[in-house]
PDB file of N, CA and C in Angstrom:
ATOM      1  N   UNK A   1       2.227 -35.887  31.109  1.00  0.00           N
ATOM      2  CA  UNK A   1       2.229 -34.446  31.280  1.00  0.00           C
ATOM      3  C   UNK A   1       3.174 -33.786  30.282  1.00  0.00           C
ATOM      4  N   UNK A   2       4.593 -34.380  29.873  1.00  0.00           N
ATOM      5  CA  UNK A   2       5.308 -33.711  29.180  1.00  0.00           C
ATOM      6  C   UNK A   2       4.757 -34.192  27.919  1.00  0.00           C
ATOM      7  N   UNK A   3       4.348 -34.973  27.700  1.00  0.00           N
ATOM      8  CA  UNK A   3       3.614 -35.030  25.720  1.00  0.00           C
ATOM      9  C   UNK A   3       2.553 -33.573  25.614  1.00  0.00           C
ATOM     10  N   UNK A   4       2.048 -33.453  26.822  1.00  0.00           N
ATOM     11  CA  UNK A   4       1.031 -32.774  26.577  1.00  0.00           C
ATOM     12  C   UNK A   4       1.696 -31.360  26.460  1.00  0.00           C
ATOM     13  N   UNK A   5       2.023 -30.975  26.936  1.00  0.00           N
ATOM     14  CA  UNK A   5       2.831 -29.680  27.274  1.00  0.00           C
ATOM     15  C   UNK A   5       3.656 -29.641  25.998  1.00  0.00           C
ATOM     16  N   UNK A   6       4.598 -30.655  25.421  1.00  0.00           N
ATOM     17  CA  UNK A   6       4.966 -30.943  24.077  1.00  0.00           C
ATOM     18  C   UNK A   6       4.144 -30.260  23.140  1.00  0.00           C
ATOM     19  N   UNK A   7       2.752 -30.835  23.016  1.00  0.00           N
ATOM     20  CA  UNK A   7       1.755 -30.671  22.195  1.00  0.00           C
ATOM     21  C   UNK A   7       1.203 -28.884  22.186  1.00  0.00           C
ATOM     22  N   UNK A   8       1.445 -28.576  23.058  1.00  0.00           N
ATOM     23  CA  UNK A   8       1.117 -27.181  23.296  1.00  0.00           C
ATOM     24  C   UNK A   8       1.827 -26.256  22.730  1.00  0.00           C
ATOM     25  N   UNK A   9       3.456 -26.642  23.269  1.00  0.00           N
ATOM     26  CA  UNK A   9       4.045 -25.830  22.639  1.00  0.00           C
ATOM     27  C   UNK A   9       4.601 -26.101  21.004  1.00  0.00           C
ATOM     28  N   UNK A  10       4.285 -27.224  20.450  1.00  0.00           N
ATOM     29  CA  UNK A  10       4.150 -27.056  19.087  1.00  0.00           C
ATOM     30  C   UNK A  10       2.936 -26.516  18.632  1.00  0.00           C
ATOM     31  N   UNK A  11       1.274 -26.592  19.456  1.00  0.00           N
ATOM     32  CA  UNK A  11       0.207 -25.727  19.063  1.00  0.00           C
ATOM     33  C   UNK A  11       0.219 -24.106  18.549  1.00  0.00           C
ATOM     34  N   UNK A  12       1.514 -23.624  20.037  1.00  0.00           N
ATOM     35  CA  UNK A  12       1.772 -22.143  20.120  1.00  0.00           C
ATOM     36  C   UNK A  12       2.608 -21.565  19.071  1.00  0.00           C
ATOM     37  N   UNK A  13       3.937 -22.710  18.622  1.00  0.00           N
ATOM     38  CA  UNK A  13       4.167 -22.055  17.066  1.00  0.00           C
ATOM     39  C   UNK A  13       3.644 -22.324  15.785  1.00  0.00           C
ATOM     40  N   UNK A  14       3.220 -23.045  15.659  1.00  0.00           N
ATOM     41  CA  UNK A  14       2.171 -22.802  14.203  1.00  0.00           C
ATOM     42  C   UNK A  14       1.337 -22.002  14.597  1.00  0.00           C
ATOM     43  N   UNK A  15       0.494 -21.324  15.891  1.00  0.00           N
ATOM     44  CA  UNK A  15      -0.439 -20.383  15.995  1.00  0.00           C
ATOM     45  C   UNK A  15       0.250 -19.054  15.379  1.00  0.00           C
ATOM     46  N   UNK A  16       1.686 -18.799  16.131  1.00  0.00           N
ATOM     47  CA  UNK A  16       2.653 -17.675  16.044  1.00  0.00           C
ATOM     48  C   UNK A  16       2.764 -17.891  14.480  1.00  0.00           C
ATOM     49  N   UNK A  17       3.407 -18.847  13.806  1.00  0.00           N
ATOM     50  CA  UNK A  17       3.757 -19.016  12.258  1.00  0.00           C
ATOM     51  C   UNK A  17       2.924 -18.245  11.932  1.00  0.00           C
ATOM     52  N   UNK A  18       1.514 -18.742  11.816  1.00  0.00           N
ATOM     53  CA  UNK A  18       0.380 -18.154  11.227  1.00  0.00           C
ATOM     54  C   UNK A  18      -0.315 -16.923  11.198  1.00  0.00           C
ATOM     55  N   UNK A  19       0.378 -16.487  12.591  1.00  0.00           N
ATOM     56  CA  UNK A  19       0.174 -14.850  12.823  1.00  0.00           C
ATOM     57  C   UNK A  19       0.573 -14.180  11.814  1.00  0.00           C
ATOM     58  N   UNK A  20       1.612 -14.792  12.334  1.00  0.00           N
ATOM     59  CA  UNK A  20       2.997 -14.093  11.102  1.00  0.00           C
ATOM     60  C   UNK A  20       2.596 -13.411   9.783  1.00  0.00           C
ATOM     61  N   UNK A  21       2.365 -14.854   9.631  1.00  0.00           N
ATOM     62  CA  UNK A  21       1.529 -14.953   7.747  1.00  0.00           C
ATOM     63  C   UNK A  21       1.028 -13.962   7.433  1.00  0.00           C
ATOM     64  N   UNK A  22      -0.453 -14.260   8.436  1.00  0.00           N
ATOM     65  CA  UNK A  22      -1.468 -12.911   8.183  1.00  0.00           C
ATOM     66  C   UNK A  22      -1.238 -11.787   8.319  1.00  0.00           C
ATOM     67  N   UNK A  23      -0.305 -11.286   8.955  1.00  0.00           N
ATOM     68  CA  UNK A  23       0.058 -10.260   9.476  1.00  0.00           C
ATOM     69  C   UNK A  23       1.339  -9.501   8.249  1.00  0.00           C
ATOM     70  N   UNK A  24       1.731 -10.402   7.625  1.00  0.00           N
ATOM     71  CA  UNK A  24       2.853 -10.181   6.781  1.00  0.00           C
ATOM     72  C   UNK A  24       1.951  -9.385   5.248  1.00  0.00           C
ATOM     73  N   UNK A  25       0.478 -10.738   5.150  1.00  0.00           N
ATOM     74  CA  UNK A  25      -0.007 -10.352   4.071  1.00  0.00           C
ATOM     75  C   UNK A  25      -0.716  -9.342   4.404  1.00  0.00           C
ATOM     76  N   UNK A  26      -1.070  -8.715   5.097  1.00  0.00           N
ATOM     77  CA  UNK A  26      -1.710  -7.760   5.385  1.00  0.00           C
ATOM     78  C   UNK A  26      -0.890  -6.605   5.221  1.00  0.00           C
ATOM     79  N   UNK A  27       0.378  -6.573   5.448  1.00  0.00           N
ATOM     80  CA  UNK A  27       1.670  -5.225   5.317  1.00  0.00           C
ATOM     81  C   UNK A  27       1.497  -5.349   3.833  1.00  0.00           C
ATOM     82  N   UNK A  28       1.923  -6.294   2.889  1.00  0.00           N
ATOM     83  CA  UNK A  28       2.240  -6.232   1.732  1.00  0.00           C
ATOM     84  C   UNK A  28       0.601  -5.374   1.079  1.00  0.00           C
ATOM     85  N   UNK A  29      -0.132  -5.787   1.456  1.00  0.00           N
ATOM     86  CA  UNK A  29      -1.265  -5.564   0.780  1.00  0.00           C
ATOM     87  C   UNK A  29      -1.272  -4.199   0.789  1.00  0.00           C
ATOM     88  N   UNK A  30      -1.555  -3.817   2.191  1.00  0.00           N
ATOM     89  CA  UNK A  30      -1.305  -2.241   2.378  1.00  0.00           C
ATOM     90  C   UNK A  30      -0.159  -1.513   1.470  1.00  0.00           C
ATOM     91  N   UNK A  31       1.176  -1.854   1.178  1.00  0.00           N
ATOM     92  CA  UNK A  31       2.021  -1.292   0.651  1.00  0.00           C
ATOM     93  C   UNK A  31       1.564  -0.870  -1.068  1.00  0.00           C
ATOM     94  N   UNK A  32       0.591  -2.013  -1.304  1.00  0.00           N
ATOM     95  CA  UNK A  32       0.257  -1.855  -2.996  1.00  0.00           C
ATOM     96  C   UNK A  32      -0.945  -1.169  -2.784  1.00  0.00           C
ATOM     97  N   UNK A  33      -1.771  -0.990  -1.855  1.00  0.00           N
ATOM     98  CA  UNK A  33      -2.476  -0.078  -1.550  1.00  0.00           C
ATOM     99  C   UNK A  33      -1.893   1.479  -1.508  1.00  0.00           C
ATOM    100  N   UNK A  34      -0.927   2.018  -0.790  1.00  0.00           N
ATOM    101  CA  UNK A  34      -0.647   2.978  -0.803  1.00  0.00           C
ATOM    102  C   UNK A  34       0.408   3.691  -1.935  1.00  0.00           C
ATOM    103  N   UNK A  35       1.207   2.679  -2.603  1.00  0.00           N
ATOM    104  CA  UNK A  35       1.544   3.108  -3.983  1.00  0.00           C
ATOM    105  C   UNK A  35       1.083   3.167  -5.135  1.00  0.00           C
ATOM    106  N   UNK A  36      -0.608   2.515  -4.908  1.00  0.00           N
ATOM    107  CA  UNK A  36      -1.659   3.046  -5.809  1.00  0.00           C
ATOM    108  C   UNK A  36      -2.211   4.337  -5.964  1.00  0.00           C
ATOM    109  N   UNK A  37      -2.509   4.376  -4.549  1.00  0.00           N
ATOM    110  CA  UNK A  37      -2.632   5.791  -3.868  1.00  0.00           C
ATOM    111  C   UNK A  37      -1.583   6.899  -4.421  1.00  0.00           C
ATOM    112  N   UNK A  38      -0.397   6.433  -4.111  1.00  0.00           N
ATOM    113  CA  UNK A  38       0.591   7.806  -4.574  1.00  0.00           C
ATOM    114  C   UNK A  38       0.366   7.959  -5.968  1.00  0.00           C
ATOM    115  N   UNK A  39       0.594   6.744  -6.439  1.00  0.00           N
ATOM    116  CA  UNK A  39       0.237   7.017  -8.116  1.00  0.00           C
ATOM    117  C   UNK A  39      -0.693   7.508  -9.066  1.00  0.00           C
ATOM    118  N   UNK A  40      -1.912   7.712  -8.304  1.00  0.00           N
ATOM    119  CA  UNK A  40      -3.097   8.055  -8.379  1.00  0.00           C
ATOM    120  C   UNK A  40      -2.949   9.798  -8.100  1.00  0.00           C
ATOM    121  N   UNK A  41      -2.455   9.729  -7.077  1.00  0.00           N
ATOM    122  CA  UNK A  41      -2.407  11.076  -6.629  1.00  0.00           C
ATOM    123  C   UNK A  41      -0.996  12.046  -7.637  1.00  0.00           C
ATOM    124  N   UNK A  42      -0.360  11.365  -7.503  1.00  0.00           N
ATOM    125  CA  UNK A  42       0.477  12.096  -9.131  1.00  0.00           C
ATOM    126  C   UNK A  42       0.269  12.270 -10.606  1.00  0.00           C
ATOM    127  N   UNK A  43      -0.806  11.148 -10.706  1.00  0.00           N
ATOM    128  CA  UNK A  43      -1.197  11.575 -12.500  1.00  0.00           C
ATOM    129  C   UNK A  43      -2.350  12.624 -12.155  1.00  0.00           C
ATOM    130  N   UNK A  44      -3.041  12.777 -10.828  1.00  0.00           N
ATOM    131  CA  UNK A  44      -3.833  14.216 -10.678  1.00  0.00           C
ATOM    132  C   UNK A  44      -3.017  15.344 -10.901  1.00  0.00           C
ATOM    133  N   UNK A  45      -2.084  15.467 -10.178  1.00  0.00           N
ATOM    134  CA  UNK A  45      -1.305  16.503 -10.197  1.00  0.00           C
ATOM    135  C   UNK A  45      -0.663  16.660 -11.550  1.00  0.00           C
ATOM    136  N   UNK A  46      -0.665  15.832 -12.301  1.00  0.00           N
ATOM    137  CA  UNK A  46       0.132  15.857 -13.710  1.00  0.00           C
ATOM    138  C   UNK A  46      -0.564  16.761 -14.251  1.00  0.00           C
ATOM    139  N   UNK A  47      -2.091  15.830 -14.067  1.00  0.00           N
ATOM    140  CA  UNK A  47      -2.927  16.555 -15.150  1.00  0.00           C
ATOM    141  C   UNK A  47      -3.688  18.139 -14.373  1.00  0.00           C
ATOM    142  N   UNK A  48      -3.410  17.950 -13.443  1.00  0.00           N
ATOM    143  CA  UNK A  48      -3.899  19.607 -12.824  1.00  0.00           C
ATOM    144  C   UNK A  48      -2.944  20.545 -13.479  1.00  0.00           C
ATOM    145  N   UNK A  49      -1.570  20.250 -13.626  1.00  0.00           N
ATOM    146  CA  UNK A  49      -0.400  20.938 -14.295  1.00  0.00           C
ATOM    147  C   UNK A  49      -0.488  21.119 -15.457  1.00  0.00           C
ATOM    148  N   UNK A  50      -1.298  20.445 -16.389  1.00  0.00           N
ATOM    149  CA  UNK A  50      -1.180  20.721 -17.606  1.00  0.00           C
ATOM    150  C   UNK A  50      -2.718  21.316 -18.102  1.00  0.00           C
ATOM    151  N   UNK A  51      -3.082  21.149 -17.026  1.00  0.00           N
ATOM    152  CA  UNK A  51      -4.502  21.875 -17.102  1.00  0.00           C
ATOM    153  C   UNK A  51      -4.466  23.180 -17.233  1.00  0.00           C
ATOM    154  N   UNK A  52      -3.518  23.569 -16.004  1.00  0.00           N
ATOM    155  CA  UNK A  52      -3.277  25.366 -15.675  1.00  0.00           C
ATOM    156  C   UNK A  52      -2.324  25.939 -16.776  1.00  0.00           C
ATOM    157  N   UNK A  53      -1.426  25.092 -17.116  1.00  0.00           N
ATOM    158  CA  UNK A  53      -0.575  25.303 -18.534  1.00  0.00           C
ATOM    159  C   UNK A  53      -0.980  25.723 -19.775  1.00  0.00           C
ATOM    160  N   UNK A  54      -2.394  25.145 -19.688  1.00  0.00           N
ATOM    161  CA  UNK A  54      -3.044  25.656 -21.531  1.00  0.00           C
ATOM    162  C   UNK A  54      -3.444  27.463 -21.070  1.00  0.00           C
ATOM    163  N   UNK A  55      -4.406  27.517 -20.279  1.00  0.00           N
ATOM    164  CA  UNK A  55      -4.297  28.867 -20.018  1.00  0.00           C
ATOM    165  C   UNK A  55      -3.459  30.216 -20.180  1.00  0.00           C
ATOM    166  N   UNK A  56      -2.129  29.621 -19.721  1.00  0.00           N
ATOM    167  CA  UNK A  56      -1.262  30.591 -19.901  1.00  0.00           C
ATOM    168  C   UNK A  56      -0.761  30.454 -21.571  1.00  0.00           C
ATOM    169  N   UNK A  57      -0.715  29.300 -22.495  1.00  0.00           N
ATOM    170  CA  UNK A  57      -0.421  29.455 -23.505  1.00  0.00           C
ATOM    171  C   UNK A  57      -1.343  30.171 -24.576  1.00  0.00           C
ATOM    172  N   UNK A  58      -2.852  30.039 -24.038  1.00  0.00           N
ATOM    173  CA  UNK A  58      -3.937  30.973 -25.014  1.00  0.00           C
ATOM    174  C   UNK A  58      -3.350  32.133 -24.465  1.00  0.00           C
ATOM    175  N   UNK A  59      -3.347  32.955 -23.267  1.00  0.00           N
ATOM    176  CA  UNK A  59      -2.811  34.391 -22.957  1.00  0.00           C
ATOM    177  C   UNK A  59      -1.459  34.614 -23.962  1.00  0.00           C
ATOM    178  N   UNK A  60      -0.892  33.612 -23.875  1.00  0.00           N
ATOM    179  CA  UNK A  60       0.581  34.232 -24.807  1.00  0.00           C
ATOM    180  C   UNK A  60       0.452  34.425 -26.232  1.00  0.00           C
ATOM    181  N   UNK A  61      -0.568  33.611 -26.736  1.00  0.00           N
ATOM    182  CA  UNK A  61      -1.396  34.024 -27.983  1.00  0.00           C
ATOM    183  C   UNK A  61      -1.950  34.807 -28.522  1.00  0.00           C
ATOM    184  N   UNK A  62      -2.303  35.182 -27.650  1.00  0.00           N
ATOM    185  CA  UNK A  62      -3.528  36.263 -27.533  1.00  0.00           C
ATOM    186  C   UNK A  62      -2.111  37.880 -27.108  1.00  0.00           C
ATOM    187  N   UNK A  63      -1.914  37.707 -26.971  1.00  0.00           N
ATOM    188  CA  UNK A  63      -0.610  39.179 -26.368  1.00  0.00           C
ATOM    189  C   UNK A  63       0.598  39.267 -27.895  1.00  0.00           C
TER     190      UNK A  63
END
């Protein structure tokens, strides 16, 4: 009875280890996911900024 019960509870931490794992690679993944995202979302805004920028420099040309 106690080998077996032994056996179990070494089953239950490599199950837990392995949670772990997946669960770890899954955060990391997400994290390069969402600082793609930000980064993505700031060279829009860069270029929306320099978009609205030429505008005002033909008006100052033009005046």
């Amino acid at each position: 009875f106690e080998h077996a019960l032994s056996k179990l509870e070494i089953a239950e931490e490599n199950f837990q280890a392995a949670e772990s794992r997946i669960r770890d690679t899954d955060i990391a993944e997400e994290m390069v996911n969402y600082l793609r995202l930000g980064l993505l979302e700031e060279a829009g805004i860069a270029m929306l900024t320099q978009a609205n920028l030429k505008p005002e420099t033909v008006l100052r040309i033009l005046d």
